[in-house]
N, C-alpha and C. Protein backbone atom coordinates (compact mmCIF):
# COMPACT_ATOMS: atom_id res chain seq x y z
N UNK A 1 135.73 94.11 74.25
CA UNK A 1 136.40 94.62 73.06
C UNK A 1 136.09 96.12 72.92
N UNK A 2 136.83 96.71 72.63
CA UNK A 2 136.66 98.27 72.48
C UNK A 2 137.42 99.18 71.52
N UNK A 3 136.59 99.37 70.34
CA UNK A 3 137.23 99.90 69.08
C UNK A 3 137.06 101.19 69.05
N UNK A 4 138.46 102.06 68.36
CA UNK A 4 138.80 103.28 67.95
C UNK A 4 138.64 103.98 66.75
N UNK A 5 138.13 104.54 66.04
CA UNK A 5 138.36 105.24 64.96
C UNK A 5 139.49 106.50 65.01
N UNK A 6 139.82 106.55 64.20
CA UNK A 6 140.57 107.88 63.76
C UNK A 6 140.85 107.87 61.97
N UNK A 7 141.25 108.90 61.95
CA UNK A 7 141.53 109.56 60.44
C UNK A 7 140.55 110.32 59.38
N UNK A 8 139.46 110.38 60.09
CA UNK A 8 138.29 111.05 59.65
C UNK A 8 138.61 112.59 59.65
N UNK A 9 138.09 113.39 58.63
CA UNK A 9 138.42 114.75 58.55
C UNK A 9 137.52 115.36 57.32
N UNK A 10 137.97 116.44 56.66
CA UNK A 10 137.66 117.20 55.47
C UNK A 10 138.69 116.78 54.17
N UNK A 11 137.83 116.50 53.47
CA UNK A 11 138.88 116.29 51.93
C UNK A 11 137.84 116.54 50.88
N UNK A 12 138.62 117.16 49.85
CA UNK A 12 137.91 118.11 48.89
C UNK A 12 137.90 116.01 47.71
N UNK A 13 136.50 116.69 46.85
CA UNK A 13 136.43 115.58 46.05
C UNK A 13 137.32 115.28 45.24
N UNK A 14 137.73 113.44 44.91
CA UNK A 14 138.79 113.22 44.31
C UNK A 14 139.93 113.01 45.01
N UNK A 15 140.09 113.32 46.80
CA UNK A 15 141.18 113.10 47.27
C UNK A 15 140.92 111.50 47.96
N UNK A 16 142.06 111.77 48.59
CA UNK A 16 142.20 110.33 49.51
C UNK A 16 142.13 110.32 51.22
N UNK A 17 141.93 109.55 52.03
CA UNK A 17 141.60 109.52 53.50
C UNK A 17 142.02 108.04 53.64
N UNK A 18 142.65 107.55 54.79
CA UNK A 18 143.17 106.45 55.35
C UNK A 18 142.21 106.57 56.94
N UNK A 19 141.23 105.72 57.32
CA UNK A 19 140.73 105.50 58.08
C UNK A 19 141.17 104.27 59.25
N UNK A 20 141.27 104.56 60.48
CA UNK A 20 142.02 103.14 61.40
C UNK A 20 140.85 103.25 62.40
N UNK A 21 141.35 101.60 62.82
CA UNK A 21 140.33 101.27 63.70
C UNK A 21 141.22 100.37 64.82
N UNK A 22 141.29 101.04 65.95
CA UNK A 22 142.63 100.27 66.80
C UNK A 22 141.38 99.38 68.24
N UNK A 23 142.04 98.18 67.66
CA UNK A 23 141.13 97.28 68.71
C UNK A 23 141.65 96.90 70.02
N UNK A 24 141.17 96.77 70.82
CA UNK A 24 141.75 96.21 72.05
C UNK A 24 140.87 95.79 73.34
N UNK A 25 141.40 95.03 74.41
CA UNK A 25 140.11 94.06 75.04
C UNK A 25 140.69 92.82 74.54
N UNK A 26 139.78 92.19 74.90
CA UNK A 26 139.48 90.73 74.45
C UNK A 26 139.15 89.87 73.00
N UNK A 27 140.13 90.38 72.31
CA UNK A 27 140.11 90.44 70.83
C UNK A 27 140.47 89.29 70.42
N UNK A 28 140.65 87.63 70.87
CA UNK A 28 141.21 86.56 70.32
C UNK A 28 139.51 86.10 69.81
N UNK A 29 138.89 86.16 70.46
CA UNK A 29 137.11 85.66 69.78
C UNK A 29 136.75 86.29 68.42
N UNK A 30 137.35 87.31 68.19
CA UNK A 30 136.85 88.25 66.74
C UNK A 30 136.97 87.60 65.51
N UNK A 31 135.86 87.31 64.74
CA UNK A 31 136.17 86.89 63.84
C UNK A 31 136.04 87.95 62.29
N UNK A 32 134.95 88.60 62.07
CA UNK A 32 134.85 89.23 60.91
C UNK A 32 134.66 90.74 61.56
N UNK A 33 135.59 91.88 60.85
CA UNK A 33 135.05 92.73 60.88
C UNK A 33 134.77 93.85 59.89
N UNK A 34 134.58 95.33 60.19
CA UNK A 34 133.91 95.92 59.26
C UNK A 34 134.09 97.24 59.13
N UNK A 35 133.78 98.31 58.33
CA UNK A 35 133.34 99.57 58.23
C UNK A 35 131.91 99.77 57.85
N UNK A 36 131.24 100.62 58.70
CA UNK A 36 129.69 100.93 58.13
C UNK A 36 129.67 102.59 58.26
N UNK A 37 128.91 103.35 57.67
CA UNK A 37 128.91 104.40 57.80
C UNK A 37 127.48 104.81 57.64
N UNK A 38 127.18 105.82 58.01
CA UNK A 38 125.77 106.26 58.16
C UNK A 38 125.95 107.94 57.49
N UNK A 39 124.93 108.39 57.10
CA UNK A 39 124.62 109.66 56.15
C UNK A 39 123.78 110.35 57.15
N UNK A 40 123.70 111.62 56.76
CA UNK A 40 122.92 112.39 57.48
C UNK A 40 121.09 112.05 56.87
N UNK A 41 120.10 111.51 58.19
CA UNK A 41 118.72 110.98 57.21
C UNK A 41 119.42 109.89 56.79
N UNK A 42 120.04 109.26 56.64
CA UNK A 42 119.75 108.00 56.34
C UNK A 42 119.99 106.60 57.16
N UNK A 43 119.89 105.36 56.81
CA UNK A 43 120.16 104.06 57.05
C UNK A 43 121.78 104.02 57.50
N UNK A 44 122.33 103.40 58.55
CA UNK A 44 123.75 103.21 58.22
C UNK A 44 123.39 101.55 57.66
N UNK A 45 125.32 101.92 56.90
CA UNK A 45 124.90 100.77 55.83
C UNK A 45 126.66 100.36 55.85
N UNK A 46 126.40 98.69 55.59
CA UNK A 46 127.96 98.22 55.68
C UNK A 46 128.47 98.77 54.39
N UNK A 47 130.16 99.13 54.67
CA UNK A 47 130.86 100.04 53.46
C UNK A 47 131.50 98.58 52.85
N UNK A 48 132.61 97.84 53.83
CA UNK A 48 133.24 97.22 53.96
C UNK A 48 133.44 96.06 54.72
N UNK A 49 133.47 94.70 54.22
CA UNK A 49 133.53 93.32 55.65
C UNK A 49 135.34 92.91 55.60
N UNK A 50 135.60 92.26 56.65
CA UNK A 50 137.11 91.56 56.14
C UNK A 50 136.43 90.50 56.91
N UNK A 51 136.96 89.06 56.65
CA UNK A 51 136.94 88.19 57.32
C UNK A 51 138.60 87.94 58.17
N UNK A 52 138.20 86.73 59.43
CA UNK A 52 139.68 86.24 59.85
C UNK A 52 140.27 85.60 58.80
N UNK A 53 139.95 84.95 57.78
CA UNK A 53 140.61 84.28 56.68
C UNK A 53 141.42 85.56 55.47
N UNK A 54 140.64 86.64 55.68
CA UNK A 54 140.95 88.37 54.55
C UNK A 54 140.44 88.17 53.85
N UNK A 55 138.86 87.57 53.77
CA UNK A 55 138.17 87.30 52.32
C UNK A 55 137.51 88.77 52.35
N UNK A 56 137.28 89.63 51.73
CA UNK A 56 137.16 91.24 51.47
C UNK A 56 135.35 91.14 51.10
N UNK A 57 134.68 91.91 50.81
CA UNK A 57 133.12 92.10 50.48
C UNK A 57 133.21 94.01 50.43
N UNK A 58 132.66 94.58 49.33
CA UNK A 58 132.53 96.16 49.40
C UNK A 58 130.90 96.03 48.89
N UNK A 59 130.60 97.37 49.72
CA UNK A 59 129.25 97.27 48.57
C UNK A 59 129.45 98.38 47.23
N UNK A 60 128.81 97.95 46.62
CA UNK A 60 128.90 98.28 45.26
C UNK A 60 129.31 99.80 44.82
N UNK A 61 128.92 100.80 45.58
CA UNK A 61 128.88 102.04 45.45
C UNK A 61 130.54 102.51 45.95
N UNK A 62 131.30 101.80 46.59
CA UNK A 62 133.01 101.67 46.29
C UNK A 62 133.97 100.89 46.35
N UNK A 63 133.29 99.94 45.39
CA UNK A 63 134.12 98.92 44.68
C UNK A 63 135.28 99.92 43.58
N UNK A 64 136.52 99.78 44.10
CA UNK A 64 137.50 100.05 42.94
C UNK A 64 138.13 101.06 43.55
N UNK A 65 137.48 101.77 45.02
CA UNK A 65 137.73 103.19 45.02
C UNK A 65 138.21 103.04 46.78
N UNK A 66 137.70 101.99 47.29
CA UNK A 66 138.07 101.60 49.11
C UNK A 66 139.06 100.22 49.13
N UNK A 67 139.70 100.38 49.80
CA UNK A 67 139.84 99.07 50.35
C UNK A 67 140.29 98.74 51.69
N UNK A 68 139.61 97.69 52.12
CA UNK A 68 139.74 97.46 53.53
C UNK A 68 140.91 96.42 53.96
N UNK A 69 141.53 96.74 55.55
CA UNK A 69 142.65 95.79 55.29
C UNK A 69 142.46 95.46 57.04
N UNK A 70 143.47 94.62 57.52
CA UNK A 70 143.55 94.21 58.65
C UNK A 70 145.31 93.91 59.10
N UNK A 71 145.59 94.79 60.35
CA UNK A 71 146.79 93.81 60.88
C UNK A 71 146.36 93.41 61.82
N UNK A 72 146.89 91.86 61.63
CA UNK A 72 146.37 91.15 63.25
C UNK A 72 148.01 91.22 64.51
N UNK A 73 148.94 91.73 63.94
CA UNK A 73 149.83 91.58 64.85
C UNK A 73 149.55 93.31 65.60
N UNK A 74 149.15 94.27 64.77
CA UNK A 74 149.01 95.70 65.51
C UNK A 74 147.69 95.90 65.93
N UNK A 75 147.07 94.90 66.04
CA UNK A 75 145.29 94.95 66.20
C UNK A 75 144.48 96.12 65.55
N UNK A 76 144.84 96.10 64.22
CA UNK A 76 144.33 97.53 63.74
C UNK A 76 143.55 97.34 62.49
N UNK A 77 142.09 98.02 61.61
CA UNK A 77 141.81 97.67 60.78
C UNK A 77 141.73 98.88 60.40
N UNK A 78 141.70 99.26 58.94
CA UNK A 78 142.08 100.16 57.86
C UNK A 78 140.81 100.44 57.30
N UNK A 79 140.98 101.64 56.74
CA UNK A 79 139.83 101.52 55.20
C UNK A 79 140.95 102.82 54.62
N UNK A 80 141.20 102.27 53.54
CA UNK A 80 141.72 103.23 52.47
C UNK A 80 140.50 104.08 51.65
N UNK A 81 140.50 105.00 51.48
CA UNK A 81 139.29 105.48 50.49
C UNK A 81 140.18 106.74 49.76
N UNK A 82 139.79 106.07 48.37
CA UNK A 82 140.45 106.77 47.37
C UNK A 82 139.45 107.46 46.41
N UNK A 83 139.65 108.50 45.41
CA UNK A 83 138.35 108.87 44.82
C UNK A 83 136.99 109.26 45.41
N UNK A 84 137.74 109.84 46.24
CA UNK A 84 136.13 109.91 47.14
C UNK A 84 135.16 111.19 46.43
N UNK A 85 134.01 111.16 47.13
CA UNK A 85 132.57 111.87 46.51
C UNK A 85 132.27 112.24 47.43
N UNK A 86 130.79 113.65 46.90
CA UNK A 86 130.19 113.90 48.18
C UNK A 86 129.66 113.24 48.45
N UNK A 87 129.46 112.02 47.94
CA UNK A 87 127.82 110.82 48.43
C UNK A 87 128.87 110.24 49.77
N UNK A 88 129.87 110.01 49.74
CA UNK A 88 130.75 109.12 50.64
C UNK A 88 130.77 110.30 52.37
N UNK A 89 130.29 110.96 52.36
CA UNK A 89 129.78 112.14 53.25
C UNK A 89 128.96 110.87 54.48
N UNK A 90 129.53 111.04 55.38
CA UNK A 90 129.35 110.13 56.56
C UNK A 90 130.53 110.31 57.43
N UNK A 91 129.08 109.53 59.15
CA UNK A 91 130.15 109.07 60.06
C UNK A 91 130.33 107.82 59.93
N UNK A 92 132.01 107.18 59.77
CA UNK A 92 132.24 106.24 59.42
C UNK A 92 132.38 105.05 60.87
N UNK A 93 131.96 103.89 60.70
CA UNK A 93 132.10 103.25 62.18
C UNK A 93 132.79 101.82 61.99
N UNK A 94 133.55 101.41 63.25
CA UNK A 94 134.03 100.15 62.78
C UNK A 94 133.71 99.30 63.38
N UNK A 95 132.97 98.06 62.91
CA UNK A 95 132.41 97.19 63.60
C UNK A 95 133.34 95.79 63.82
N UNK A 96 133.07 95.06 64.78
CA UNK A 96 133.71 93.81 65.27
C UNK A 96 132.71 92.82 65.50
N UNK A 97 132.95 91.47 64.82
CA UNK A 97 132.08 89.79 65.59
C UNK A 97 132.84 89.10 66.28
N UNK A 98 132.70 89.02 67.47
CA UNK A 98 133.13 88.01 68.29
C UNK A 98 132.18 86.81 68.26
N UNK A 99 132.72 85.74 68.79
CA UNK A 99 132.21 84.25 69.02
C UNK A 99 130.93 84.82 70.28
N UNK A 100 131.15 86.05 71.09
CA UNK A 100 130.28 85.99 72.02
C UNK A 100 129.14 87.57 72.01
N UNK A 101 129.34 88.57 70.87
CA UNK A 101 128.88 89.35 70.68
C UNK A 101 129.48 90.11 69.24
N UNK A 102 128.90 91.35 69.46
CA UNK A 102 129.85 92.20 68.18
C UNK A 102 129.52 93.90 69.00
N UNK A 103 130.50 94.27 68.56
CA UNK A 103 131.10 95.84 69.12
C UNK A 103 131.04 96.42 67.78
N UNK A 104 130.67 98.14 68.23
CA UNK A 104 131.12 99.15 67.61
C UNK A 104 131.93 100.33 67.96
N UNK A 105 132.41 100.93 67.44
CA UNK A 105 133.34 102.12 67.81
C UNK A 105 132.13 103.80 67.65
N UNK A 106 133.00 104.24 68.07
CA UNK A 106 132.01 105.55 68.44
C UNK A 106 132.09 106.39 67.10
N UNK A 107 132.81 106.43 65.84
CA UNK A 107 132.56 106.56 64.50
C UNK A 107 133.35 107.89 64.54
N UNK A 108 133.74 107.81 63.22
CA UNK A 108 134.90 109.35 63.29
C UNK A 108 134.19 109.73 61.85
N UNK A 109 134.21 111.13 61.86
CA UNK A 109 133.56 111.65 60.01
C UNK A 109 134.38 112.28 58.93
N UNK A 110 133.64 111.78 58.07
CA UNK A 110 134.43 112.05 56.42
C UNK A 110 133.55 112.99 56.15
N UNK A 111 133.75 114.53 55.52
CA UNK A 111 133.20 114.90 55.12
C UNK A 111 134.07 115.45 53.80
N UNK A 112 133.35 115.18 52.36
CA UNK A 112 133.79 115.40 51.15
C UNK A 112 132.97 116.00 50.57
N UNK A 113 133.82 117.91 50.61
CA UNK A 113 133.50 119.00 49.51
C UNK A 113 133.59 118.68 48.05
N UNK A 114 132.68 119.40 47.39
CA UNK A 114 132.63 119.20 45.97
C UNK A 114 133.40 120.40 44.63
């Protein structure tokens, strides 16, 4: 399995960014996947889960303000981020679970001026 990021860039605070994650490989085993992003010094930390069913999970810090989506016919997963902050300042990464491992993508960055 081998995941892509794109849509990462510069956006002043308060704007919006559409983040993709284009999968491909051996993608019928995948079951849940994700956005995590990591800070400069810090922990990376899950942003966003989708399940194969689309049951959604955010962590708390952008609830109301992300949302994550999935097409399974374009093999592609999303993160919308709306309202963004400088705290949201990260490389963003997209993770995959397969039945036989889990993959990450090489992470694309958000960086949000204040």
């Amino acid at each position: 399995v081998q995941l892509v990021e794109s849509g990462g860039g510069l956006v002043q605070a308060g704007g919006s960014l559409r983040l993709s994650c284009t999968v491909s490989g051996n993608i019928f085993g995948i079951r849940n996947m994700g956005w995590y992003r990591q800070a400069p010094g810090k922990q990376r930390e899950l942003v966003a889960s989708i399940t194969s069913e689309t049951s959604t999970n955010y962590v708390d810090s952008v609830k109301g303000r992300f949302t994550i989506s999935r097409d399974h016919v374009k093999n592609l997963l999303y993160l919308q981020m709306n309202s963004l902050k400088p705290e949201d300042t990260a490389v963003y990464y997209c993770h995959a679970v397969s039945f036989i491992g889990d993959y990450w993508g090489q992470g694309t960055l958000v960086t949000v001026s204040s």
